[in-house]
C-alpha atoms as a PDB file:
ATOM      1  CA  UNK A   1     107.862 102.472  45.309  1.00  0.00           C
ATOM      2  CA  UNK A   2     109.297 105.461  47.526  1.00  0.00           C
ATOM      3  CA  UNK A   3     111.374 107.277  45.390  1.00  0.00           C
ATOM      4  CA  UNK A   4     109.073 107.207  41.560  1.00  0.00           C
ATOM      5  CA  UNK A   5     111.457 110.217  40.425  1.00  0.00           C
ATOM      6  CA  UNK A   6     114.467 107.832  41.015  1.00  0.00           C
ATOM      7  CA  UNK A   7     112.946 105.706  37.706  1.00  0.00           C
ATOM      8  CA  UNK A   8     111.386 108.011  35.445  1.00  0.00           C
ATOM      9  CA  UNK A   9     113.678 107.244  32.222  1.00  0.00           C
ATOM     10  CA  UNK A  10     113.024 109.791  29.619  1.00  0.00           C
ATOM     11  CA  UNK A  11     112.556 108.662  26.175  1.00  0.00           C
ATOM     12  CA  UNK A  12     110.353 111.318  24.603  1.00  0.00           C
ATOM     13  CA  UNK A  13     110.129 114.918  24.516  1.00  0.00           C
ATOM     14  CA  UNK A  14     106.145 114.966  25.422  1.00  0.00           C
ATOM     15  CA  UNK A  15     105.220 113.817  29.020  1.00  0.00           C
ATOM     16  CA  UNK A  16     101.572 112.893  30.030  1.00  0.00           C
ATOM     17  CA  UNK A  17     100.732 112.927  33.488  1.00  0.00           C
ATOM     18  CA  UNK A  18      97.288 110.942  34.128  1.00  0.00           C
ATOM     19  CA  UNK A  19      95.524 110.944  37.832  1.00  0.00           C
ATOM     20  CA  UNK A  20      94.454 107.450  38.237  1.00  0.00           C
ATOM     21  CA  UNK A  21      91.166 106.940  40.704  1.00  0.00           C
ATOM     22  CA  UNK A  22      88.355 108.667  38.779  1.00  0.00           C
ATOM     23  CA  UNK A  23      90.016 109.689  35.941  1.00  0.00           C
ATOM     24  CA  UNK A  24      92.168 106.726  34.340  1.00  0.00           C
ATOM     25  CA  UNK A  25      89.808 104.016  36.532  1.00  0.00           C
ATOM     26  CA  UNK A  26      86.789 103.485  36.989  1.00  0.00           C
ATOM     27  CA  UNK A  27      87.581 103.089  40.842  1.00  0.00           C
ATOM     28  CA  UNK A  28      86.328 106.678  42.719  1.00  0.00           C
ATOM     29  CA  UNK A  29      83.212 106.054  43.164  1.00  0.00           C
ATOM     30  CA  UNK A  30      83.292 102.782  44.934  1.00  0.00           C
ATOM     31  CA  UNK A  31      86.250 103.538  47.180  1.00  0.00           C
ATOM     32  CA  UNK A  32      84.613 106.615  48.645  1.00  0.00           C
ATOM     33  CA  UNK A  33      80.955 104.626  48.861  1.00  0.00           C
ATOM     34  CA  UNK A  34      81.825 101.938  50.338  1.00  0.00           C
ATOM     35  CA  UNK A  35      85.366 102.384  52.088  1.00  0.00           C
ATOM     36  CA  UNK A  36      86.341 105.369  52.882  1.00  0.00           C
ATOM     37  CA  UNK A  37      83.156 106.949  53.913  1.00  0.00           C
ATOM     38  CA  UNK A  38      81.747 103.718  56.027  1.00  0.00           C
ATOM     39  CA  UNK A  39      85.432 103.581  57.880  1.00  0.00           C
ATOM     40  CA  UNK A  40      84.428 106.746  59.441  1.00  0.00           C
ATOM     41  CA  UNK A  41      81.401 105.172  60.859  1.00  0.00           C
ATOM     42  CA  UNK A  42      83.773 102.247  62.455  1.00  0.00           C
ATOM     43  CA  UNK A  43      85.993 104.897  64.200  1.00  0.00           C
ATOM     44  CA  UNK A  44      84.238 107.890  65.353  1.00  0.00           C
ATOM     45  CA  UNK A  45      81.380 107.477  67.923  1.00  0.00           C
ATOM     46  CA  UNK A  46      78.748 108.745  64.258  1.00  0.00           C
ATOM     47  CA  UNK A  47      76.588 105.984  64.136  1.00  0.00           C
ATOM     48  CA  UNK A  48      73.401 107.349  64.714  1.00  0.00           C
ATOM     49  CA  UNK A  49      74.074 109.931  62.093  1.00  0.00           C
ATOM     50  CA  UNK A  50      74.787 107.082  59.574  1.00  0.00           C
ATOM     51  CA  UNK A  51      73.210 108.857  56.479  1.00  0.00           C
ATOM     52  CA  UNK A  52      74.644 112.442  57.253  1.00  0.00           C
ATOM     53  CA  UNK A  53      78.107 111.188  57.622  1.00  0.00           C
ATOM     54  CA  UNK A  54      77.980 109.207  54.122  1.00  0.00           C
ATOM     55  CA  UNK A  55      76.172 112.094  52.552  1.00  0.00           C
ATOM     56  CA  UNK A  56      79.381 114.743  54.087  1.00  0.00           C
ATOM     57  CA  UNK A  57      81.616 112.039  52.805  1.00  0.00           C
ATOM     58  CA  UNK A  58      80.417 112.246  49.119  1.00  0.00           C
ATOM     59  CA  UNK A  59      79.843 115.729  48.979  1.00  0.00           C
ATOM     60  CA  UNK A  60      83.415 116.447  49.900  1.00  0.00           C
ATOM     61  CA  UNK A  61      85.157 114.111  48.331  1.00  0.00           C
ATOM     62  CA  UNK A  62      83.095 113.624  45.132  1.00  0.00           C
ATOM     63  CA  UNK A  63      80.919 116.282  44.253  1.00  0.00           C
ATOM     64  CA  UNK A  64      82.074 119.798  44.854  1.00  0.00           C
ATOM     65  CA  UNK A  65      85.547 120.849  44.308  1.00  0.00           C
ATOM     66  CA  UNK A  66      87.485 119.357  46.769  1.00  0.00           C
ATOM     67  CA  UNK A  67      86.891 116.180  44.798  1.00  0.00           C
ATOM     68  CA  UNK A  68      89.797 113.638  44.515  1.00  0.00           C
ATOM     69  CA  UNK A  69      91.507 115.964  47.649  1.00  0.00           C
ATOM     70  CA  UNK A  70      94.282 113.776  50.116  1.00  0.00           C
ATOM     71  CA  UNK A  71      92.290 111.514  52.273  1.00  0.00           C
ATOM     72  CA  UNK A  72      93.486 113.127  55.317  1.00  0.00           C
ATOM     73  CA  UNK A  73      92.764 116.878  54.134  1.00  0.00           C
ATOM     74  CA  UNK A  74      88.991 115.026  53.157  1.00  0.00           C
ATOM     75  CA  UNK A  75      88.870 113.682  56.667  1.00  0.00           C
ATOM     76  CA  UNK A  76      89.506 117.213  58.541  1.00  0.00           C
ATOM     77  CA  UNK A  77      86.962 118.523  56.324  1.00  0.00           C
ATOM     78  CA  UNK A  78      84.119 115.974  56.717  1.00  0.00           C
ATOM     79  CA  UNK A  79      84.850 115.953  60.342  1.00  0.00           C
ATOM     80  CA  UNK A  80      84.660 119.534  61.202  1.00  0.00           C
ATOM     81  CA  UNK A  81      81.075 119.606  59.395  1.00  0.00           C
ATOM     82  CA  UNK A  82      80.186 116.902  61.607  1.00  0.00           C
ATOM     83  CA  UNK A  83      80.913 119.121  64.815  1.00  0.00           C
ATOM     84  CA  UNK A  84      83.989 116.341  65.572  1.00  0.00           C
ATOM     85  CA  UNK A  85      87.099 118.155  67.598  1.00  0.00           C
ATOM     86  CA  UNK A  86      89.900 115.677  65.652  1.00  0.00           C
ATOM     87  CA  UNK A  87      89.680 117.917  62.454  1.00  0.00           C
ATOM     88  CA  UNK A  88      91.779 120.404  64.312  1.00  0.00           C
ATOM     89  CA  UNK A  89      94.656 117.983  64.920  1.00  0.00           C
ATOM     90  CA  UNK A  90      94.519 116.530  61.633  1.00  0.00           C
ATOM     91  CA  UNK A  91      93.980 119.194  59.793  1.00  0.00           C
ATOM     92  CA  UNK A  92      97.294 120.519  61.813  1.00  0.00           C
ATOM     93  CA  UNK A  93      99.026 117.746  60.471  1.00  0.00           C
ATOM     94  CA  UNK A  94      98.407 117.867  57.329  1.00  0.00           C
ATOM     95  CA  UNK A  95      99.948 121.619  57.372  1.00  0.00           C
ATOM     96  CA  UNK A  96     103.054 120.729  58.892  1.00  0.00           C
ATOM     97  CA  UNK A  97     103.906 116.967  57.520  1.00  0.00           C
ATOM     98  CA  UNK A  98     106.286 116.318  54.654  1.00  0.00           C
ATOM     99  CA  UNK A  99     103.847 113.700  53.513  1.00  0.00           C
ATOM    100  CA  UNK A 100     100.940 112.934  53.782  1.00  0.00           C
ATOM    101  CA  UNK A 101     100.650 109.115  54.635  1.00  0.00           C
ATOM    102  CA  UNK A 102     100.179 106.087  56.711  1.00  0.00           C
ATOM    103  CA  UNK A 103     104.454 106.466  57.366  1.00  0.00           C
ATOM    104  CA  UNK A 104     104.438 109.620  58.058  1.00  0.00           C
ATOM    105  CA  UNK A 105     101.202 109.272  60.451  1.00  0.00           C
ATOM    106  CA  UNK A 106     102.449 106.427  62.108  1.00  0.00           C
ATOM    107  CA  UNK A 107     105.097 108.160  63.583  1.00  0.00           C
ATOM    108  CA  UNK A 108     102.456 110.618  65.838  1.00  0.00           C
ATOM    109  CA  UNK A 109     101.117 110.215  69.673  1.00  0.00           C
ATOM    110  CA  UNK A 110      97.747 112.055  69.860  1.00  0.00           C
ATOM    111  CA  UNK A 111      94.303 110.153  70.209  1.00  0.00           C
ATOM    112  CA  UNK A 112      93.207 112.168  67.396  1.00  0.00           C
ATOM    113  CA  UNK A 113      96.058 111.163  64.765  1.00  0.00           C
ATOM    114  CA  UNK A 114      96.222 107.714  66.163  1.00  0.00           C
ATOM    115  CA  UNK A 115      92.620 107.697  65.064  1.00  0.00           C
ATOM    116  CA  UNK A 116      92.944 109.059  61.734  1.00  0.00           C
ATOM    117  CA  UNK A 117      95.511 106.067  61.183  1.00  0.00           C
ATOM    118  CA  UNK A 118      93.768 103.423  62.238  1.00  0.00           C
ATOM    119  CA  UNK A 119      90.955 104.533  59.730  1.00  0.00           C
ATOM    120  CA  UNK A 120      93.496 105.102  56.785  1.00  0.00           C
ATOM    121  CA  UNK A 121      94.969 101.697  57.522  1.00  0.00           C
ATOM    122  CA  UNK A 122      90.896 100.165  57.524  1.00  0.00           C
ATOM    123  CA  UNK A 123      90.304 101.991  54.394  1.00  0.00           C
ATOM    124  CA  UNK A 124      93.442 100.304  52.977  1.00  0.00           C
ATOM    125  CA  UNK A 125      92.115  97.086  53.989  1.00  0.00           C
ATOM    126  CA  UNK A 126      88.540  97.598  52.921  1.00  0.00           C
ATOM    127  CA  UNK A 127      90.325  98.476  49.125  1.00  0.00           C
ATOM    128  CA  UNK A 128      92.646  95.597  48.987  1.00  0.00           C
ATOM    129  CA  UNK A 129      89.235  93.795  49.642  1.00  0.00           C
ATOM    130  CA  UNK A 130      87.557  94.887  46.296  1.00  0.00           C
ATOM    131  CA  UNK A 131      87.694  93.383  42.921  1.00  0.00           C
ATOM    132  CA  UNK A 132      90.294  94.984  40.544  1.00  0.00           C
ATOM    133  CA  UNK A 133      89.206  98.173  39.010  1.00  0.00           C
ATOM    134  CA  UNK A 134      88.962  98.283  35.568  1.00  0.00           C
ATOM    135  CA  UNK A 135      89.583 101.245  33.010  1.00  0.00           C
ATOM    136  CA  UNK A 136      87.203 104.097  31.531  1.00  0.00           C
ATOM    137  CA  UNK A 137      86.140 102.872  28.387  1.00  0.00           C
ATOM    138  CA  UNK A 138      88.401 104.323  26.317  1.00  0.00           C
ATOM    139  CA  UNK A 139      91.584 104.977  28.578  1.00  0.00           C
ATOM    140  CA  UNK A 140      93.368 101.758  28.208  1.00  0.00           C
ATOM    141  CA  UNK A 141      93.660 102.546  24.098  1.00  0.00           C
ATOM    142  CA  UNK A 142      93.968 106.267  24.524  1.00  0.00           C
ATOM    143  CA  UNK A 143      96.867 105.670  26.934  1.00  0.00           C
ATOM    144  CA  UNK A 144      98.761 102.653  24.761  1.00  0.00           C
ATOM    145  CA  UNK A 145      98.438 105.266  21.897  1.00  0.00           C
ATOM    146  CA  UNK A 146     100.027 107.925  24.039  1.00  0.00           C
ATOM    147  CA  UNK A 147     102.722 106.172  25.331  1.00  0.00           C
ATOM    148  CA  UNK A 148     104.155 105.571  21.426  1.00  0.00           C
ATOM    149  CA  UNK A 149     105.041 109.273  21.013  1.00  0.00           C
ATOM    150  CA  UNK A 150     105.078 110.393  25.063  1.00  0.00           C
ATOM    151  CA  UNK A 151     106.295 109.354  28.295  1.00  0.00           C
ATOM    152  CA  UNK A 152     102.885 108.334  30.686  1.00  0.00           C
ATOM    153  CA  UNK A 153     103.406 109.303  34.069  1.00  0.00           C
ATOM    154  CA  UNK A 154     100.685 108.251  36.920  1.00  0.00           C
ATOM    155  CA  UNK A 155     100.409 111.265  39.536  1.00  0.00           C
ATOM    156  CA  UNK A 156      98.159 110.174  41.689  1.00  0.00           C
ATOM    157  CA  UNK A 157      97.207 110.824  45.908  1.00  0.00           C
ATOM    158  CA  UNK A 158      96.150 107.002  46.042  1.00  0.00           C
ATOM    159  CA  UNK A 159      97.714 104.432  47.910  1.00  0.00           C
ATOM    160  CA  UNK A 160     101.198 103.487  45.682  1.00  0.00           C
ATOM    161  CA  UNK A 161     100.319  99.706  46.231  1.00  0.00           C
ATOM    162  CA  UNK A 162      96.812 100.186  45.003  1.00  0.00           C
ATOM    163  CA  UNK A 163      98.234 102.042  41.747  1.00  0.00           C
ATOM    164  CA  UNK A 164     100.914  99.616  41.138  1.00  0.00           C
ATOM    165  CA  UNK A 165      98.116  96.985  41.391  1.00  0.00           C
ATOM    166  CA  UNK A 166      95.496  98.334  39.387  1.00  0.00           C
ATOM    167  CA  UNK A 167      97.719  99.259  36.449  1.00  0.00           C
ATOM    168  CA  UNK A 168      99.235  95.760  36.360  1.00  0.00           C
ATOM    169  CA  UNK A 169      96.013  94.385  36.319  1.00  0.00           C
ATOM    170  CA  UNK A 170      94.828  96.482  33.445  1.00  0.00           C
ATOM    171  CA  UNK A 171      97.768  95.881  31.446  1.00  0.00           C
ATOM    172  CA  UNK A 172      99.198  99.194  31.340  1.00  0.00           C
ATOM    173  CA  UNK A 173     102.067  99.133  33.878  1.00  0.00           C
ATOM    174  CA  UNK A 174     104.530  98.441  31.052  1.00  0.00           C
ATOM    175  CA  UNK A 175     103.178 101.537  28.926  1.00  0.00           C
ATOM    176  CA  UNK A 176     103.550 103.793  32.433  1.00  0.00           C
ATOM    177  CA  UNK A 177     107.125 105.273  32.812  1.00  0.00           C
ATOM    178  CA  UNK A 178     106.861 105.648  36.668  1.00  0.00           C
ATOM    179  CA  UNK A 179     103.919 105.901  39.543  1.00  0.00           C
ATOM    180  CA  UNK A 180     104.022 108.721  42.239  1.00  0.00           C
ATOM    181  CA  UNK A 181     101.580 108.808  44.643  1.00  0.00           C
ATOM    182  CA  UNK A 182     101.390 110.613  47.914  1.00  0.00           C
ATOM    183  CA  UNK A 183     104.261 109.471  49.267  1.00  0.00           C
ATOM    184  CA  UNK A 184     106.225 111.471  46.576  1.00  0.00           C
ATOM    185  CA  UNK A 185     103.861 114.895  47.711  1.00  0.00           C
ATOM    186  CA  UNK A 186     101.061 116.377  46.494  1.00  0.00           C
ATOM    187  CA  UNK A 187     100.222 116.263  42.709  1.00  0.00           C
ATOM    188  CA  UNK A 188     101.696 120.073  42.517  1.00  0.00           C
ATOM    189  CA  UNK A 189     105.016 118.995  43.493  1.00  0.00           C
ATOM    190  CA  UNK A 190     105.237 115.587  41.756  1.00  0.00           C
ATOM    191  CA  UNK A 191     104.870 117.529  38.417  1.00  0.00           C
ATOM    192  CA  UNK A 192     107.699 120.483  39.379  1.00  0.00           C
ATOM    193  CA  UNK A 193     109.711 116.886  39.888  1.00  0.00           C
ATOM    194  CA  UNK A 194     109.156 115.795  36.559  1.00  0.00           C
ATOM    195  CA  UNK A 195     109.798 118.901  34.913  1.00  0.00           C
ATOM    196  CA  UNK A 196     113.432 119.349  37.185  1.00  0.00           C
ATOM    197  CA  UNK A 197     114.116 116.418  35.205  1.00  0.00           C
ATOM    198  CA  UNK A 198     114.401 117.650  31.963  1.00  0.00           C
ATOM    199  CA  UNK A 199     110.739 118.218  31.016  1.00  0.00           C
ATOM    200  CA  UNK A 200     110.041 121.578  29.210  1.00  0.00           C
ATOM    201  CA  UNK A 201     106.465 122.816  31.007  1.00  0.00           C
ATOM    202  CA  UNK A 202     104.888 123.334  27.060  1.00  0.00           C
ATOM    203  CA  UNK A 203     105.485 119.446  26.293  1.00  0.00           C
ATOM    204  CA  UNK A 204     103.807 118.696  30.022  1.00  0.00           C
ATOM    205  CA  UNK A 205      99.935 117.710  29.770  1.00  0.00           C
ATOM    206  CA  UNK A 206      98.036 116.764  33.123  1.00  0.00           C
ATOM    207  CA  UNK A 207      94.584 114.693  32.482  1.00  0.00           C
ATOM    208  CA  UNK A 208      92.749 114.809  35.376  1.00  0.00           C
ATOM    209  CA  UNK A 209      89.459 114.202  37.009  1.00  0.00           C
ATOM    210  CA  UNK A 210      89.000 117.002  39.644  1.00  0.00           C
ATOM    211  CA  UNK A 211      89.750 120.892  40.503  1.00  0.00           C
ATOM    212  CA  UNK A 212      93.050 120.066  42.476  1.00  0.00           C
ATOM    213  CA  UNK A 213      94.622 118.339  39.635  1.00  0.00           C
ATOM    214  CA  UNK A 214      93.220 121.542  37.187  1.00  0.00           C
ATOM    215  CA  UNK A 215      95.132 124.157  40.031  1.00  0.00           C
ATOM    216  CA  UNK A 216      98.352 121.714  39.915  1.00  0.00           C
ATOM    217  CA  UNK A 217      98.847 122.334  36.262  1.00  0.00           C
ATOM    218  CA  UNK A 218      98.404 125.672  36.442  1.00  0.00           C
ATOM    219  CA  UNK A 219     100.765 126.039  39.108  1.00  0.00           C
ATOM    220  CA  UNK A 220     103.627 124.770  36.911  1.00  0.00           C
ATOM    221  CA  UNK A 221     102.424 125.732  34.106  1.00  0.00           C
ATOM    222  CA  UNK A 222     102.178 122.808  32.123  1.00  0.00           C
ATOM    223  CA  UNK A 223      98.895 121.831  29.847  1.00  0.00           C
ATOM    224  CA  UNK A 224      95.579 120.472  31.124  1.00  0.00           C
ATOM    225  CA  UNK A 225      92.909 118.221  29.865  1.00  0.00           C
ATOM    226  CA  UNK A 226      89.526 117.442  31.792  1.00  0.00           C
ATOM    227  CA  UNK A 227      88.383 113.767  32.603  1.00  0.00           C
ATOM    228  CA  UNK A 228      84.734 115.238  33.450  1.00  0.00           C
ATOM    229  CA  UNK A 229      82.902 113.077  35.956  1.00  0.00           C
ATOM    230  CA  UNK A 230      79.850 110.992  34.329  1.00  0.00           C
ATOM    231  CA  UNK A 231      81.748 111.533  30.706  1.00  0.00           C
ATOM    232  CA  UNK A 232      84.523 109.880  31.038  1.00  0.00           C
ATOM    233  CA  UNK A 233      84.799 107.448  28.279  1.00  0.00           C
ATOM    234  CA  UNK A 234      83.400 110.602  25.939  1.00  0.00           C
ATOM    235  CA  UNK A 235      86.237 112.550  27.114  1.00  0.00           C
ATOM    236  CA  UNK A 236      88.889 109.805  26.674  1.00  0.00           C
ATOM    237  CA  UNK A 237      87.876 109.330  23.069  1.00  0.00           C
ATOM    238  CA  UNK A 238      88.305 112.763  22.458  1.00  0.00           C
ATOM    239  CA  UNK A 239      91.566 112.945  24.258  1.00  0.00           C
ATOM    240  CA  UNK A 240      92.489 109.692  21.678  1.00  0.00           C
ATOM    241  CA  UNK A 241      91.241 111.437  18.449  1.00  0.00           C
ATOM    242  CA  UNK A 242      91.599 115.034  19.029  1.00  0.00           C
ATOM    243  CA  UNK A 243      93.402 116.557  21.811  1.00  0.00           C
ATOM    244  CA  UNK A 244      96.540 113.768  22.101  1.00  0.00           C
ATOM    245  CA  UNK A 245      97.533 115.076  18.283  1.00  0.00           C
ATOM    246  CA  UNK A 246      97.033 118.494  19.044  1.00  0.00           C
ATOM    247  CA  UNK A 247      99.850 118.064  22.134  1.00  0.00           C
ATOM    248  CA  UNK A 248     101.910 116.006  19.950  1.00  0.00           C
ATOM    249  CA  UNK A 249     102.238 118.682  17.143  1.00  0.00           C
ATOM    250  CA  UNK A 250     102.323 121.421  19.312  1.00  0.00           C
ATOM    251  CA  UNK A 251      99.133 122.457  18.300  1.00  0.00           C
ATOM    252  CA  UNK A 252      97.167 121.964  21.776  1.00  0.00           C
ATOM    253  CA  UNK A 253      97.488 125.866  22.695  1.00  0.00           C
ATOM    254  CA  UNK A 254      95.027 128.316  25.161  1.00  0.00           C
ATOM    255  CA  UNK A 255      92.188 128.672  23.117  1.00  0.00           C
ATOM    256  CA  UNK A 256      91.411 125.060  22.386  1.00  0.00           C
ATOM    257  CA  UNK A 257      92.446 124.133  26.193  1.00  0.00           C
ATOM    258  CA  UNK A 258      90.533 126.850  27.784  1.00  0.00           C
ATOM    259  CA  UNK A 259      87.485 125.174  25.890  1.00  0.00           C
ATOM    260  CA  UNK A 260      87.377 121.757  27.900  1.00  0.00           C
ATOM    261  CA  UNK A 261      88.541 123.777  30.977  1.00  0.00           C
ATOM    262  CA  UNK A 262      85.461 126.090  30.860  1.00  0.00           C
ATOM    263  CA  UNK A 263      82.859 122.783  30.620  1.00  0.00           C
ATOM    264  CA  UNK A 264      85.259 121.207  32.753  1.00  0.00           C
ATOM    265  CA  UNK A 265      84.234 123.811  35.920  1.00  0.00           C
ATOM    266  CA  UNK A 266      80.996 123.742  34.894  1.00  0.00           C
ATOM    267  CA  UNK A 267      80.246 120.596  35.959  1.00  0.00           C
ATOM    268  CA  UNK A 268      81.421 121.530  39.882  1.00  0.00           C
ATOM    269  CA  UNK A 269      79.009 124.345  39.514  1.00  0.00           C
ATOM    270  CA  UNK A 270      76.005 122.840  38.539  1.00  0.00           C
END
């Protein structure tokens, strides 16, 4: 799916945008564990520093608040903590290119990008591998819901295949209006997209899992609500029951959002 704006039919006033890995599935965790941070090991000359280079991994890409942040802007982070030259290239690249993925990599020379491709096609592999997420306990209902009285929208940095996968599999493809993922650009400019459509920013609501997709809301100044990590399926139910109505009405305004934001950054300063 290379063009998601191209089939975004509007049929309701409200719009929900909902990140998918970590915050809609129950499919972070795993990815990073057991692809994305043991790919590094198969590429780079690391593995005698096995348990630092998982540990990096997580911390960046889980646990601090670069969590959920493009692969390849995780990569030139983990790398230059490891002391590995590449970060400079890639970190380069992901500065200058219009997208950020395996297309748009696949098109560069150096040893150092060639690398970071071959381990973004691996983790790819390694995914496509796993058994089908599944939903947050909660989500699947919360979303069906949603989708009766707003348009769902998945804005996501995964793989597109992956999403289209993973919400077919779950049953909720039919309830989602369109999928963009990184090859549509970052989550920032996939929601000014949506809102050049005919989208007023006041009846826009991001749900998200991590501090990027927090900064992307703000930055188009559309609504926000917190997936927290480790309360997920709490979260979702009070998304369901509480804060969906409050959107819907009109109702969902700064003092009541600010609320889940606050306990929301908490949790990445703990």
């Amino acid at each position: 799916m290379e063009k998601a704006d191209k089939e975004v039919k509007i049929k309701h006033k409200k719009l929900v945008c909902v990140d998918s890995d970590g915050c809609a599935f129950d499919s972070m965790e795993s990815k990073h564990r057991h692809c994305f941070g043991p790919e590094v090991l198969n590429v780079w000359p690391l593995q005698d520093q096995k348990e630092q280079v998982l540990d990096t991994w997580n911390q960046v890409n889980l646990y601090s608040s670069t969590r959920a942040v493009n692969r390849f802007k995780g990569l030139a982070l983990v790398l230059k903590a490891l002391g590995q030259e590449d970060w400079k290239e890639i970190h380069e690249w992901t500065m200058r290119a219009k997208a950020l993925s395996n297309v748009t990599l696949s098109g560069e020379t150096s040893p150092a990008l060639k690398r970071a491709l071959t381990w973004s096609l691996a983790v790819n592999e390694a995914i496509s591998k796993m058994p089908p997420a599944k939903p947050f306990d909660g989500a699947k209902e919360a979303i069906i819901k949603a989708s009766g009285e707003a348009d769902i929208v998945v804005v996501s940095s995964t793989n597109p295949d992956a999403l289209d996968a993973e919400w077919s599999n779950a049953g909720l493809r039919s309830y989602v209006s369109a999928i963009m993922s990184h090859r549509d650009g970052p989550k920032k400019e996939c929601i000014a997209k949506l809102i050049k459509m005919g989208y007023q920013p006041e009846n826009v609501i991001m749900l998200g899992d991590a501090p990027g997709d927090h900064r992307a809301a703000v930055e188009n100044g559309v609504h926000f609500y917190p997936i927290c990590p480790r309360r997920e399926a709490r979260d979702w139910h009070i998304f369901q029951e509480t804060v969906f109505p409050m959107f819907a009405s009109g109702m969902y305004r700064e003092d009541a959002e600010q609320e889940y934001i606050k306990a929301f950054w908490e949790k990445f300063e703990e």
